[in-house]
C-alpha atoms as a PDB file:
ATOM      1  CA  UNK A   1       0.000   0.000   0.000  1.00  0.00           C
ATOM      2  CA  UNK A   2       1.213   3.436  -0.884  1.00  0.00           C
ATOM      3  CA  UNK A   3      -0.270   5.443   1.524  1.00  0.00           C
ATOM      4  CA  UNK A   4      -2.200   5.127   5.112  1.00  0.00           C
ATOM      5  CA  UNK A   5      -3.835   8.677   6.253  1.00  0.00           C
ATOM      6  CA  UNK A   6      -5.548   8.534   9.504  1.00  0.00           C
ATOM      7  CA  UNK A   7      -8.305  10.975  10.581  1.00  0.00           C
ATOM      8  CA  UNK A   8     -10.379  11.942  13.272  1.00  0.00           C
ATOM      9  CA  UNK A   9      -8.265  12.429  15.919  1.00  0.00           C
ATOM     10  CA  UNK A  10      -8.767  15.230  18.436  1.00  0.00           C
ATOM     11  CA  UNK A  11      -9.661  16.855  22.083  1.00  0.00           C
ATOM     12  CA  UNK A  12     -12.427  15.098  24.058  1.00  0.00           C
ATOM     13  CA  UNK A  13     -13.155  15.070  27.552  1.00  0.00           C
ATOM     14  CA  UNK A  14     -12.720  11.994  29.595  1.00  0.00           C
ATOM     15  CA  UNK A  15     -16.018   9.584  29.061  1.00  0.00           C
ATOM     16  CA  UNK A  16     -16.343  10.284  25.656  1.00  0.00           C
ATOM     17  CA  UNK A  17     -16.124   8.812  22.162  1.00  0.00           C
ATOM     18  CA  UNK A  18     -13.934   9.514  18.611  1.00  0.00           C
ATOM     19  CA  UNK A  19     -13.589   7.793  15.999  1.00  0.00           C
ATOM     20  CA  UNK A  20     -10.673   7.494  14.022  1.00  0.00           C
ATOM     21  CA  UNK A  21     -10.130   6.638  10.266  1.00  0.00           C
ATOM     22  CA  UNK A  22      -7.435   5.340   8.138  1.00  0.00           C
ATOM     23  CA  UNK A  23      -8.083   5.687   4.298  1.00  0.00           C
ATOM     24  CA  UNK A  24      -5.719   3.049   2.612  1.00  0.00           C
ATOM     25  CA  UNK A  25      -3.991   3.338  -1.408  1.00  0.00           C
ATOM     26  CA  UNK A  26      -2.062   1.182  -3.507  1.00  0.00           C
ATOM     27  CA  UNK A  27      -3.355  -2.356  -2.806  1.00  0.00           C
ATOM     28  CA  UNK A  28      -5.535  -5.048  -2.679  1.00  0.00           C
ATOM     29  CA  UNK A  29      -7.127  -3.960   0.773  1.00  0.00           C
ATOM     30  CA  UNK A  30      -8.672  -7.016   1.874  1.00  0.00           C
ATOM     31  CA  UNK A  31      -5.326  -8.917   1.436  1.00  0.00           C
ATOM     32  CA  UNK A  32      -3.417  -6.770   4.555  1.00  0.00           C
ATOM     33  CA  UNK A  33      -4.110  -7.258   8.061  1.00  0.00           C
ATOM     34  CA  UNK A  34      -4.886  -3.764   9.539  1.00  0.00           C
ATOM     35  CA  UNK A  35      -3.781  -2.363  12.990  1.00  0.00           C
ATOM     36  CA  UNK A  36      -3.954   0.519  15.529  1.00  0.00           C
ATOM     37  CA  UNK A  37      -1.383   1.624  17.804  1.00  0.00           C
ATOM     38  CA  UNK A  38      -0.645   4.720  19.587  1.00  0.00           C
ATOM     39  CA  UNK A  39       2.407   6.538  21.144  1.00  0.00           C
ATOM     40  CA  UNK A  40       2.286   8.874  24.592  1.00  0.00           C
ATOM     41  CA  UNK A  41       5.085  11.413  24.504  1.00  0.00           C
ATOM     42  CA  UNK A  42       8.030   8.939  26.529  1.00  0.00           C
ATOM     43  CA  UNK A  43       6.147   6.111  26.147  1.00  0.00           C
ATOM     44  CA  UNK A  44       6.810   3.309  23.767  1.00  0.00           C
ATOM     45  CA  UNK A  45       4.422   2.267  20.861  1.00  0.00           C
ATOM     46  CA  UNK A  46       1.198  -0.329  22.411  1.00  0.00           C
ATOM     47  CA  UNK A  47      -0.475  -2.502  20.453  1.00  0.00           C
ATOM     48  CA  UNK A  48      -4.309  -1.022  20.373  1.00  0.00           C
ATOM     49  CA  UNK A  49      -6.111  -3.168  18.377  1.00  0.00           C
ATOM     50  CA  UNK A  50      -5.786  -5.238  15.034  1.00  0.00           C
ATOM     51  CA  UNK A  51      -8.452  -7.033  12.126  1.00  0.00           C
ATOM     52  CA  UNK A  52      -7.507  -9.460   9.901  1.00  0.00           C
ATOM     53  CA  UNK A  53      -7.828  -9.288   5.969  1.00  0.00           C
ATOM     54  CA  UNK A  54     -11.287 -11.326   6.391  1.00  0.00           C
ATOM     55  CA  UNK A  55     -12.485  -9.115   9.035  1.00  0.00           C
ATOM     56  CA  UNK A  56     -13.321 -12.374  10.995  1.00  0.00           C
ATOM     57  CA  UNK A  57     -10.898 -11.929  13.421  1.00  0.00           C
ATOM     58  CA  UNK A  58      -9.968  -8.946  15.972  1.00  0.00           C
ATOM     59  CA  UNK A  59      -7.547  -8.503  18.680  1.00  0.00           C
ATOM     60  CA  UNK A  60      -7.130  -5.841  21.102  1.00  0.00           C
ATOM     61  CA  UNK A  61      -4.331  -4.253  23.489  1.00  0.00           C
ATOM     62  CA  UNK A  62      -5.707  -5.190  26.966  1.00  0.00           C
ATOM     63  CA  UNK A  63      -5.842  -1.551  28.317  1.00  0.00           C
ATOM     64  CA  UNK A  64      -8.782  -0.998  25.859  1.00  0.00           C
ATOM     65  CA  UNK A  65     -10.630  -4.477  25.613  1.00  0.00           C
ATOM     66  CA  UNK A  66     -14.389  -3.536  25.877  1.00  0.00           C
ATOM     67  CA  UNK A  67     -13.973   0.405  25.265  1.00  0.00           C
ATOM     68  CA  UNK A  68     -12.712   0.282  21.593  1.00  0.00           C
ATOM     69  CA  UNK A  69     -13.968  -1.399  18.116  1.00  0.00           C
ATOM     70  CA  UNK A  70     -11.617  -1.969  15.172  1.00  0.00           C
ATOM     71  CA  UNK A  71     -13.825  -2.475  11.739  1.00  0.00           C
ATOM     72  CA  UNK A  72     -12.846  -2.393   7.919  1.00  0.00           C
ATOM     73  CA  UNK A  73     -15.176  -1.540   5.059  1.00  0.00           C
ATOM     74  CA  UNK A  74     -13.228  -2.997   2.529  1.00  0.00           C
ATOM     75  CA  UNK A  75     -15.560  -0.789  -0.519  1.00  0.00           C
ATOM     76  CA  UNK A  76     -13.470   1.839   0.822  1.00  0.00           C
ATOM     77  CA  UNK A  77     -10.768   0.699   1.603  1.00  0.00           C
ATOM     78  CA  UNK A  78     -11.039   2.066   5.290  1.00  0.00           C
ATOM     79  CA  UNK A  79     -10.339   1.000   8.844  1.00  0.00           C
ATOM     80  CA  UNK A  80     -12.144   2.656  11.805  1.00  0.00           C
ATOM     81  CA  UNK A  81     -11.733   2.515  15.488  1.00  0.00           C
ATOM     82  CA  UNK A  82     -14.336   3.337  17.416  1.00  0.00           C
ATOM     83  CA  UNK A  83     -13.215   4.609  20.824  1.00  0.00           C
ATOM     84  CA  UNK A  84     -15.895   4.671  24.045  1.00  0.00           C
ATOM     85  CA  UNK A  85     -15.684   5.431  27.394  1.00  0.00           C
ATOM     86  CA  UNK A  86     -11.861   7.556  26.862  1.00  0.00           C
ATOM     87  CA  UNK A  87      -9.782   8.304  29.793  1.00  0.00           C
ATOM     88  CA  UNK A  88      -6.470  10.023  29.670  1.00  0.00           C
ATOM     89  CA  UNK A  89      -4.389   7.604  29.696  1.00  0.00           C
ATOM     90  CA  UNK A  90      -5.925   7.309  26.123  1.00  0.00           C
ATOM     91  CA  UNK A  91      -4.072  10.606  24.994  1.00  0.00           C
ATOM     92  CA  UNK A  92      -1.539  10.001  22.316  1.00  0.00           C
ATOM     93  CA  UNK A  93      -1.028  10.186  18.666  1.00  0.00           C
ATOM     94  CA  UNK A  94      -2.629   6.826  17.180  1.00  0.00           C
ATOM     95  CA  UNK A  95      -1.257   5.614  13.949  1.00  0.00           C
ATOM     96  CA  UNK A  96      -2.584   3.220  11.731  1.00  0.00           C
ATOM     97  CA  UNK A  97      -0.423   0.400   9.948  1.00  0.00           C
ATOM     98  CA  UNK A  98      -0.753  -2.391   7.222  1.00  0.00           C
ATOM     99  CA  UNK A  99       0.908  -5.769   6.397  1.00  0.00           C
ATOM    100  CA  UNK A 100       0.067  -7.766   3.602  1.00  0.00           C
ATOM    101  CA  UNK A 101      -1.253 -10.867   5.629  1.00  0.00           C
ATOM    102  CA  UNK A 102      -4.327 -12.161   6.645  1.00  0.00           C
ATOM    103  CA  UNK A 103      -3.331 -12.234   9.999  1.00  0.00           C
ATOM    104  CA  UNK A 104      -2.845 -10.135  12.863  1.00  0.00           C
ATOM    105  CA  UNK A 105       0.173  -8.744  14.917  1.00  0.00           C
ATOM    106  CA  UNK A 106       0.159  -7.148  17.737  1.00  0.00           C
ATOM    107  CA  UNK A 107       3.942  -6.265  17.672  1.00  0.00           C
ATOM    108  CA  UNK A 108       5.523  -3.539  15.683  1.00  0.00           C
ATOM    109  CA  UNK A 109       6.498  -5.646  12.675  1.00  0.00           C
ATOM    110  CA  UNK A 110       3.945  -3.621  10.055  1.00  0.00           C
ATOM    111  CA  UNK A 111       4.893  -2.435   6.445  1.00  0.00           C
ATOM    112  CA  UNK A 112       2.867   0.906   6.363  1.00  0.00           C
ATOM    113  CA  UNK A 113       2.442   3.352   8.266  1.00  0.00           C
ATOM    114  CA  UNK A 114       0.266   6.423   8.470  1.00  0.00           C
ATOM    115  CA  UNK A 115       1.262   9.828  10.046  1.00  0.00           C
ATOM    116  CA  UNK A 116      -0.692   9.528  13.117  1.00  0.00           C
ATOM    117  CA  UNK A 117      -3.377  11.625  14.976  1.00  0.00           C
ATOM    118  CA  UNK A 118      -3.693  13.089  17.936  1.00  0.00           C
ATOM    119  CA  UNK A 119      -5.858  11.732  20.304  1.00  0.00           C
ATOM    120  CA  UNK A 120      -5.830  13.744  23.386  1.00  0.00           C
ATOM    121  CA  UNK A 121      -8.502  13.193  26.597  1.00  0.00           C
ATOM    122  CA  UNK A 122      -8.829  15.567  29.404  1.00  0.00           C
ATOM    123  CA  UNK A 123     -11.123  17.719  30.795  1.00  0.00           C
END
């Protein structure tokens, strides 16, 4: 894939919901495994939540289990997370990433990567 942009990304107060975007180019989308991680400024990148090629299988980073959805609408070649129930220890800049498998990692080992967007939870 040439290109991952995320979108979406920005200020909420603690409780609420965003939704973040990641528009992919240059492939056959339903053929990469899709993921989400995130970065804190000092922290190192965490493993937020992945979807298969098929779709038929998710994964998610145990700090958000239960409080975040991944999805994929393959027509557009887009993968989503829907974030619930944010806290600050949410805040960071969340970047998107692609590997042409059909399965899921939840380690840093992705092809493409998108620029990130910030993500930041406070009141």
């Amino acid at each position: 894939q040439a290109q991952l942009v995320e979108s979406g990304g920005g200020l909420v107060q603690p409780g609420g919901s965003l939704k973040l975007s990641c528009a992919a180019s240059g492939g056959t989308f339903s053929n990469y495994a899709m993921a989400w991680f995130r970065q804190a400024p000092g922290k190192e990148r965490e493993f937020v939540a992945g979807i298969s090629g098929s779709g038929r299988l998710r994964n998610y980073g145990n700090s958000v289990k239960g409080r975040f959805i991944i999805s994929r609408d393959d027509a557009k070649n887009t993968v989503y997370l829907q974030m619930n129930n944010l806290n600050p220890d949410d805040t960071a800049v969340y970047y998107c990433a692609s590997v042409r498998s059909p399965f899921i990692s939840t380690v840093s080992n992705y092809d493409y990567w998108g620029q990130g967007t910030q993500v930041s939870v406070s009141s």
